[in-house]
C-alpha atoms as a PDB file:
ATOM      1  CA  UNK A   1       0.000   0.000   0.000  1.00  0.00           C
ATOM      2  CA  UNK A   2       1.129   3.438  -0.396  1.00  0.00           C
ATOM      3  CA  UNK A   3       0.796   6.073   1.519  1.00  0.00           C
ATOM      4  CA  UNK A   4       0.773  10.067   1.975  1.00  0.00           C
ATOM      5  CA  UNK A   5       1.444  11.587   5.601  1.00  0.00           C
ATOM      6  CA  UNK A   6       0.615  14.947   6.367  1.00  0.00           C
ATOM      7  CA  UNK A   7       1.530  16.223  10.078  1.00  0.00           C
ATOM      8  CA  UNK A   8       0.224  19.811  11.100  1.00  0.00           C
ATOM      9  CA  UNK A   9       1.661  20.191  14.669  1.00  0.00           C
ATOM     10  CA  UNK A  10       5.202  20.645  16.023  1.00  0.00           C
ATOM     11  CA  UNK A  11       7.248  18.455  17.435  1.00  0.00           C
ATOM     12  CA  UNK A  12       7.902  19.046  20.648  1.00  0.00           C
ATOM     13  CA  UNK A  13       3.666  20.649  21.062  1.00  0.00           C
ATOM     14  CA  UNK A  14       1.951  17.763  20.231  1.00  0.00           C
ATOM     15  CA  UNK A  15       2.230  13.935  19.939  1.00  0.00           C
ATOM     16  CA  UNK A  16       1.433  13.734  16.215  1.00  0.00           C
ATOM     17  CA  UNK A  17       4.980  14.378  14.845  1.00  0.00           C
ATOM     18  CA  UNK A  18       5.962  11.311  16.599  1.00  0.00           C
ATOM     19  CA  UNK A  19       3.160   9.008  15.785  1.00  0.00           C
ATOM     20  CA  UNK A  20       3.346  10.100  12.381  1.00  0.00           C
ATOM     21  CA  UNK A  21       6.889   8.954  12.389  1.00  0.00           C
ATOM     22  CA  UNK A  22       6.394   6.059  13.919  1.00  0.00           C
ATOM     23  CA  UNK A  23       3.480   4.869  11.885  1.00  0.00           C
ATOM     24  CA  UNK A  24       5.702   5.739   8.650  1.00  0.00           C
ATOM     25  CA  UNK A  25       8.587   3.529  10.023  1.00  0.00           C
ATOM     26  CA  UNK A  26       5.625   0.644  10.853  1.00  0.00           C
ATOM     27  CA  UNK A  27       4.859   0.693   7.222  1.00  0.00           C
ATOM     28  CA  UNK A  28       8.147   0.968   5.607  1.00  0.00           C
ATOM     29  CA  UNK A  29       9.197  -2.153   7.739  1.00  0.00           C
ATOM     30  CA  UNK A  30       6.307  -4.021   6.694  1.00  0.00           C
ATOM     31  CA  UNK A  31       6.653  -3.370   2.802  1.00  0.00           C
ATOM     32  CA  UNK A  32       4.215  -0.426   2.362  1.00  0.00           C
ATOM     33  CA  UNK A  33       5.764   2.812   0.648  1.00  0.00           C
ATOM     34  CA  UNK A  34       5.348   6.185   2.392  1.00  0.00           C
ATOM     35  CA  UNK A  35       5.994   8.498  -0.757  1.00  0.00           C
ATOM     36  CA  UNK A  36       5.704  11.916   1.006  1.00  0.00           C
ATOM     37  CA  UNK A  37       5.047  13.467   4.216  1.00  0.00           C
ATOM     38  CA  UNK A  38       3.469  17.316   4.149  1.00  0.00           C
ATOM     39  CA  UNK A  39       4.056  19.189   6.876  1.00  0.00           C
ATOM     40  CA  UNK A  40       1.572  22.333   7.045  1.00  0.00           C
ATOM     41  CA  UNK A  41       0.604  24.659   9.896  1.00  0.00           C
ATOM     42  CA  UNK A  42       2.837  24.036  12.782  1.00  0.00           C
ATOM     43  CA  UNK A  43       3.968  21.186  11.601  1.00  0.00           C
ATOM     44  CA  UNK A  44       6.772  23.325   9.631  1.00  0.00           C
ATOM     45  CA  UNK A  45       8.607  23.407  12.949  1.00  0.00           C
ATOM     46  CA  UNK A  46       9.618  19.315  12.349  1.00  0.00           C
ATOM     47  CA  UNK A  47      12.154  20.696   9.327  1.00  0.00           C
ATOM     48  CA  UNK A  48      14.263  23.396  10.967  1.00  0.00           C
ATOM     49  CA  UNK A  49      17.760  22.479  11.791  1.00  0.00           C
ATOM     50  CA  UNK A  50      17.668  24.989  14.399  1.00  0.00           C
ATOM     51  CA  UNK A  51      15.898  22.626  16.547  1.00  0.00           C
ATOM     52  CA  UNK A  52      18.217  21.666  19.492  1.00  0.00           C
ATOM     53  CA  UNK A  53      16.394  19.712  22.036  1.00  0.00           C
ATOM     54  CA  UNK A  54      17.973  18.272  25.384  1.00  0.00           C
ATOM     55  CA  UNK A  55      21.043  15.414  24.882  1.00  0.00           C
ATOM     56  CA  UNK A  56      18.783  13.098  26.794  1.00  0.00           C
ATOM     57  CA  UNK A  57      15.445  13.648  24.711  1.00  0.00           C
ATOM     58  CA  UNK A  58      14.481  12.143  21.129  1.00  0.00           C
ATOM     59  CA  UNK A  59      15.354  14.675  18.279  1.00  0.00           C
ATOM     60  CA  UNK A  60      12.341  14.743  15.509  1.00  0.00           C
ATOM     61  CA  UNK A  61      13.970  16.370  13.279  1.00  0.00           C
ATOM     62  CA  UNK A  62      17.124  13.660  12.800  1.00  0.00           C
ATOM     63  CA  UNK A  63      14.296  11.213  12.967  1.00  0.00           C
ATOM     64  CA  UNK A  64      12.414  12.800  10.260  1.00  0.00           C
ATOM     65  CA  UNK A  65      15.998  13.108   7.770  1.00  0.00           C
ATOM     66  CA  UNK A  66      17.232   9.621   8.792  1.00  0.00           C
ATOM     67  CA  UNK A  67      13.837   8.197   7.198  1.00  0.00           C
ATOM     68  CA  UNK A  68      14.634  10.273   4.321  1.00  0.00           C
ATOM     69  CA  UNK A  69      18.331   8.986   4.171  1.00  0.00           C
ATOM     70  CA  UNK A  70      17.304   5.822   4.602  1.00  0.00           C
ATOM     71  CA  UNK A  71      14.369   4.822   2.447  1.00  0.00           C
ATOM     72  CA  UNK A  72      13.814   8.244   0.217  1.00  0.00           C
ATOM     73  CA  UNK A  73      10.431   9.125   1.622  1.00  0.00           C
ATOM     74  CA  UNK A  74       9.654  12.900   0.596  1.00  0.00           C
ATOM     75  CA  UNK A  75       9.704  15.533   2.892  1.00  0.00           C
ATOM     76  CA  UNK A  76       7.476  18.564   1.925  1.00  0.00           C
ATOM     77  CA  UNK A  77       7.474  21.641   4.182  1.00  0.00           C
ATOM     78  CA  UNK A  78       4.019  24.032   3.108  1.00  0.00           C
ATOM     79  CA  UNK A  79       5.777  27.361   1.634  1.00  0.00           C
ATOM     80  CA  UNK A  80       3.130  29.394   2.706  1.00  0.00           C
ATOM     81  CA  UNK A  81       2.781  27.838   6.557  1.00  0.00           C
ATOM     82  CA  UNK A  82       6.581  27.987   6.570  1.00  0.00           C
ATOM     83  CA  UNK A  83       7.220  31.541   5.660  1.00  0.00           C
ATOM     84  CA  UNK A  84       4.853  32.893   8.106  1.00  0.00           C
ATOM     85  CA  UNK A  85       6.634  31.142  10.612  1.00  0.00           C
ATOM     86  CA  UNK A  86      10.298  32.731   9.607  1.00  0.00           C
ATOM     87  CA  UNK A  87      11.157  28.905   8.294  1.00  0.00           C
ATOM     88  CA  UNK A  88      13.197  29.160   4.921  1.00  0.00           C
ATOM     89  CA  UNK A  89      15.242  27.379   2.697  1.00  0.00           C
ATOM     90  CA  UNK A  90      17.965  28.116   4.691  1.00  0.00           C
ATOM     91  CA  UNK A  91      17.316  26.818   7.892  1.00  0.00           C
ATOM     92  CA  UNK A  92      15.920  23.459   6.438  1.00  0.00           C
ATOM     93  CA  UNK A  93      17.315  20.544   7.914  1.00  0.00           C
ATOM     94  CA  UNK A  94      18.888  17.904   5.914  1.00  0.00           C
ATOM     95  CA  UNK A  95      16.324  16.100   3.911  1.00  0.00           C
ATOM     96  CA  UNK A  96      13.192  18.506   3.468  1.00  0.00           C
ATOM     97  CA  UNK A  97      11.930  20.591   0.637  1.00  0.00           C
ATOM     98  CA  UNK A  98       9.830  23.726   0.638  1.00  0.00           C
ATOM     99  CA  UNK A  99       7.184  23.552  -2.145  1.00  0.00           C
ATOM    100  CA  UNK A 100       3.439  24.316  -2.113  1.00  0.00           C
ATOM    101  CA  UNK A 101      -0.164  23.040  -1.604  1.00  0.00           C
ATOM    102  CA  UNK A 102       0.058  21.254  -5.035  1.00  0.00           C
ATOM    103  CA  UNK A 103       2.480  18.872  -3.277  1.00  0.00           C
ATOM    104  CA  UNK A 104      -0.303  17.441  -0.503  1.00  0.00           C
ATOM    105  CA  UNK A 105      -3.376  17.115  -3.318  1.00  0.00           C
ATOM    106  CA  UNK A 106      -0.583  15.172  -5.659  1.00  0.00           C
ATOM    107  CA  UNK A 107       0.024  13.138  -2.933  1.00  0.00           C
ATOM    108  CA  UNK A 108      -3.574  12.519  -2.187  1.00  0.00           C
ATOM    109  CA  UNK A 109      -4.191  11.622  -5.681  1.00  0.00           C
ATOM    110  CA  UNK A 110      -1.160   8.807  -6.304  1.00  0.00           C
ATOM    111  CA  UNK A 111      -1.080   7.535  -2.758  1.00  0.00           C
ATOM    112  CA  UNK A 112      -3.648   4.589  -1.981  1.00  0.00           C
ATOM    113  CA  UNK A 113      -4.246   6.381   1.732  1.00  0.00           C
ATOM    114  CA  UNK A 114      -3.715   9.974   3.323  1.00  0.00           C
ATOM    115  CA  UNK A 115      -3.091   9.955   6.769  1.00  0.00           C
ATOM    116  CA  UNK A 116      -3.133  12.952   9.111  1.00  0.00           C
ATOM    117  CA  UNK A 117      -1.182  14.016  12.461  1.00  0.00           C
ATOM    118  CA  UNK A 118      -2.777  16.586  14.260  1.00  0.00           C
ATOM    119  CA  UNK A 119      -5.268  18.998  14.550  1.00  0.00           C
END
């Protein structure tokens, strides 16, 4: 099966950037394809590098560029929910793209399911 993510709160805020990651690594490990994951609203705030959290807590954002690295899922940052929220191209961590609303209904179209995180 393949399938389209889209998270909408940040990472530390909320528990949806995590479930969202773990449900992508649940399906990657049991064959399915998760060919892009959206982040819109505050869900931006997974894709800055500037993100330093504490040596002894989990660190989304590595999480989400590993699963890039590692299996090539897409990681698409909303341009419009990322600009009002000071997040640009240069302050992307390793792994993400900035690209528009075009990106999400694409995915919605190809993928078999969308999935959201958050409110």
């Amino acid at each position: 099966m393949k399938f389209a993510l889209m998270v909408s709160e940040g990472p530390y805020t909320h528990q949806a950037s995590d479930t969202a990651w773990n449900f992508a690594r649940a399906a990657l490990g049991r064959g399915h394809e998760v060919m892009r994951v959206f982040f819109y609203h505050d869900g931006v705030y997974n894709a800055t590098r500037l993100t330093e959290p504490p040596q002894d807590d989990r660190h989304i954002v590595n999480r989400w560029s590993k699963l890039k690295e590692e299996h090539g899922v897409d990681l698409v940052v909303c341009v419009a929910a990322a600009l009002r929220r000071g997040i640009k191209d240069e302050v992307l961590a390793p792994g993400f793209r900035i690209s528009g609303l075009g990106q999400l209904v694409e995915a919605g179209i190809k993928a078999d399911r969308t999935v959201t995180f958050g409110g």
